[in-house]
Protein backbone atom coordinates (compact mmCIF):
# COMPACT_ATOMS: atom_id res chain seq x y z
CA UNK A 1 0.00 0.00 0.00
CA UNK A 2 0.96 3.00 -0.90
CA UNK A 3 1.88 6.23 1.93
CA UNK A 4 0.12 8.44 -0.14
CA UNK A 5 -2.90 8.79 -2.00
CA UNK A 6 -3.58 11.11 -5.90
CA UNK A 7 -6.64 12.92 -4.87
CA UNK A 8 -7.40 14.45 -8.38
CA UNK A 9 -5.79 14.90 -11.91
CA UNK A 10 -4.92 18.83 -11.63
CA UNK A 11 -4.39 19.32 -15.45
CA UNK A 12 -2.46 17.86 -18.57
CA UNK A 13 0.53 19.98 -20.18
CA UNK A 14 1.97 20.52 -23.83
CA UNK A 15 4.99 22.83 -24.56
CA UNK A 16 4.26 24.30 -27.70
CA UNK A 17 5.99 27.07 -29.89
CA UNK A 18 3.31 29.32 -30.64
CA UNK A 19 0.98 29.73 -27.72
CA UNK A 20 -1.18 32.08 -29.71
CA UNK A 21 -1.91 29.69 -32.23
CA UNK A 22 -2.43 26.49 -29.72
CA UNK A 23 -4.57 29.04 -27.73
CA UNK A 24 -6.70 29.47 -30.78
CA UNK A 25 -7.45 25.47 -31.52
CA UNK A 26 -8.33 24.89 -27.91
CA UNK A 27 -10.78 27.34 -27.64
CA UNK A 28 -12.08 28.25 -31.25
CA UNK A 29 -12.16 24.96 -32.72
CA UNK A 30 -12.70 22.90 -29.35
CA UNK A 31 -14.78 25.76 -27.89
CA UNK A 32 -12.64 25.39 -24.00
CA UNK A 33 -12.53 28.09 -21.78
CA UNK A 34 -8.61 30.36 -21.69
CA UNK A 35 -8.33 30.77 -17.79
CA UNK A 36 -5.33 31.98 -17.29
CA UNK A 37 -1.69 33.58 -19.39
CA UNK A 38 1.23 34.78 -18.16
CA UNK A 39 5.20 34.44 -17.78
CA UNK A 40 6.49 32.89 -15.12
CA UNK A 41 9.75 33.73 -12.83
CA UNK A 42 12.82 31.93 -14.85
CA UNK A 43 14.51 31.42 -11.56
CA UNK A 44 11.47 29.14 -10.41
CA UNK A 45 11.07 27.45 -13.83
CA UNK A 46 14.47 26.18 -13.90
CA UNK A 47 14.06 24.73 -10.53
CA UNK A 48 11.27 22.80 -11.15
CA UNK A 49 12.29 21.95 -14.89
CA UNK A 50 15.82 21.41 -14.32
CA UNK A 51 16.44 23.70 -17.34
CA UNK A 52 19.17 26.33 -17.33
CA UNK A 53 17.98 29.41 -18.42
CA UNK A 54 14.21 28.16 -19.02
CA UNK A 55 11.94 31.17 -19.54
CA UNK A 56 8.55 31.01 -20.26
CA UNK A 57 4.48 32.06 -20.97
CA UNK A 58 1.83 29.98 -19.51
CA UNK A 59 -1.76 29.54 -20.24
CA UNK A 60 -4.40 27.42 -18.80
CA UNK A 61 -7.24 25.91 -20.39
CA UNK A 62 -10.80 24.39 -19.49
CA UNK A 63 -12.30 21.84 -21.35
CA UNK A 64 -15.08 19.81 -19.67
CA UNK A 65 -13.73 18.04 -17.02
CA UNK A 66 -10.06 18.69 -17.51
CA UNK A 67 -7.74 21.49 -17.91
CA UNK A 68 -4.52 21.71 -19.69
CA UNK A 69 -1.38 23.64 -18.96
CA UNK A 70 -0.29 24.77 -22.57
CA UNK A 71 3.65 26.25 -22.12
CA UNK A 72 5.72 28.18 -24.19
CA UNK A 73 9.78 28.25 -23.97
CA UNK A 74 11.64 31.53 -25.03
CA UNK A 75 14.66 30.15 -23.64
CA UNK A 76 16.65 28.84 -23.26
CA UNK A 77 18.02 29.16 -26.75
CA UNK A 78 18.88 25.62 -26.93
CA UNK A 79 15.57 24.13 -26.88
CA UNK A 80 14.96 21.33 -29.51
CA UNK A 81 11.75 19.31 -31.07
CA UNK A 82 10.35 16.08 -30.01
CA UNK A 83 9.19 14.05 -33.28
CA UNK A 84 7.74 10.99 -31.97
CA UNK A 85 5.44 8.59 -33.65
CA UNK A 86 2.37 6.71 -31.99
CA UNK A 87 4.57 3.09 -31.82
CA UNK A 88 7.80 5.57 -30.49
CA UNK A 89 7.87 5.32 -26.07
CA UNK A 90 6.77 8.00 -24.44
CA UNK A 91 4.68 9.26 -27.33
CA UNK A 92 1.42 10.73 -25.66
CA UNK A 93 -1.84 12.03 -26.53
CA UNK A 94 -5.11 13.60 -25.26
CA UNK A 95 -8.44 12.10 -25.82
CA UNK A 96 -11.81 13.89 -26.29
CA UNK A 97 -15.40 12.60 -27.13
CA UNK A 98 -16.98 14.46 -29.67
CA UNK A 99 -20.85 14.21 -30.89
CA UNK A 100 -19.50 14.22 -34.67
CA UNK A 101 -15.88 13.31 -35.51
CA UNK A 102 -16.23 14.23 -39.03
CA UNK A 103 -16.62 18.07 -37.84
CA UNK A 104 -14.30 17.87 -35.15
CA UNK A 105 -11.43 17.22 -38.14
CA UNK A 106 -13.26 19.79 -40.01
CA UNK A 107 -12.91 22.77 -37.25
CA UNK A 108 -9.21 21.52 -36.32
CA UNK A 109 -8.02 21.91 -39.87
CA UNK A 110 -8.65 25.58 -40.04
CA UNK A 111 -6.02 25.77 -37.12
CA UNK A 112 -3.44 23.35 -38.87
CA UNK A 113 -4.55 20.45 -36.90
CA UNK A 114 -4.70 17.45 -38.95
CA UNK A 115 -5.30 13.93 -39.20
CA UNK A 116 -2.33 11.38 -39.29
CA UNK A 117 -4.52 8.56 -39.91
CA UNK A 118 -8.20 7.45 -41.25
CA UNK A 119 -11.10 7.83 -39.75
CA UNK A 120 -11.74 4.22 -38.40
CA UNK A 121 -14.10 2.20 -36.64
CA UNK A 122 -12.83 0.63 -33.41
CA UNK A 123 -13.48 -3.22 -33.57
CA UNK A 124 -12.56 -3.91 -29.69
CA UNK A 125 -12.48 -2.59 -25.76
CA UNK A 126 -14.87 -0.45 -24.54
CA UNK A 127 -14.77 2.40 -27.60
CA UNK A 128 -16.15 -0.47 -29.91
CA UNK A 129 -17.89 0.01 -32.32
CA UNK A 130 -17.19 4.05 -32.58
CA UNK A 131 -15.78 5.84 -34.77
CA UNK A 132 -12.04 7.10 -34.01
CA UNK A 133 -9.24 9.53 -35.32
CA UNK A 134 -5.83 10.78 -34.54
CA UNK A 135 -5.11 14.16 -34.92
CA UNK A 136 -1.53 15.82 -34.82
CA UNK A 137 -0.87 20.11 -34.34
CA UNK A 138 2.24 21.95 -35.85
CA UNK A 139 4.23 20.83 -32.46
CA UNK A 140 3.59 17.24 -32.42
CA UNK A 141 0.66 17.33 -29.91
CA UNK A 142 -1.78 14.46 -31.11
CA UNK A 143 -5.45 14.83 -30.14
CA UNK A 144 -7.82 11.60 -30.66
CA UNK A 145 -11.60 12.64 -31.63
CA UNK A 146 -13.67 9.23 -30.49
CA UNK A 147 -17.42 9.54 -31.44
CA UNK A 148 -19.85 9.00 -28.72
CA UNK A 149 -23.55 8.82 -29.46
């Protein structure tokens, strides 16, 4: 047994490097609520980071029933990309039921977020039977649309 207990999932986080245009998908394609944006003190960034010279702009975001931490780096000058593929460890995405996955990949295109697979039908597990897609921004950050009656 364990000497401690998770009480709650406080939010999900993606660096990205535009915040203005990750900003945008989230809440005019997705519709989720901008809570919060604003730097943060470098000092205290690279001490929970472990990042020389790590400066950045933070915004948080509501979507129903989970928030996510969207960062941006401006340093340190260094920084690099991550290119991973869905079979690639530690490759991650975010999940979110739609009523109509066919215009969920409609409204993400207009903010360069865009399939990397088919539409497909899910054959087993509890998604069965719905329809399913994997979408993937300018950063790397893959969404999946699943279709939920």
């Amino acid at each position: 047994m364990s000497a401690f207990r998770v009480v709650a999932t406080n939010h999900t986080s993606f660096t990205v490097s535009d915040l203005d245009r990750s900003i945008a998908f989230f809440t005019e394609a997705l519709g989720f609520e901008m809570l919060n944006r604003a730097p943060r003190d470098p000092k205290l960034v690279a001490s929970i980071s472990g990042v020389p010279g790590a400066d950045i702009e933070v915004a948080y975001i509501q979507g129903p029933g989970h928030r996510l931490e969207l960062i941006q780096y401006h340093g340190p000058a260094d920084r690099g990309e991550v290119d991973c593929r869905p079979c690639d460890s530690g490759f991650a995405h975010v999940a979110y039921d739609v009523d109509d996955v066919d215009a969920a990949v409609a409204a993400s295109a207009a903010h360069q977020v865009l399939p990397i697979g088919k539409v497909t039908v899910i054959d087993k597990g509890p998604n069965a039977g719905r329809k399913v897609v994997y979408l993937r921004d300018p950063d790397g950050v893959t969404i999946e649309f699943i279709e939920v009656s």
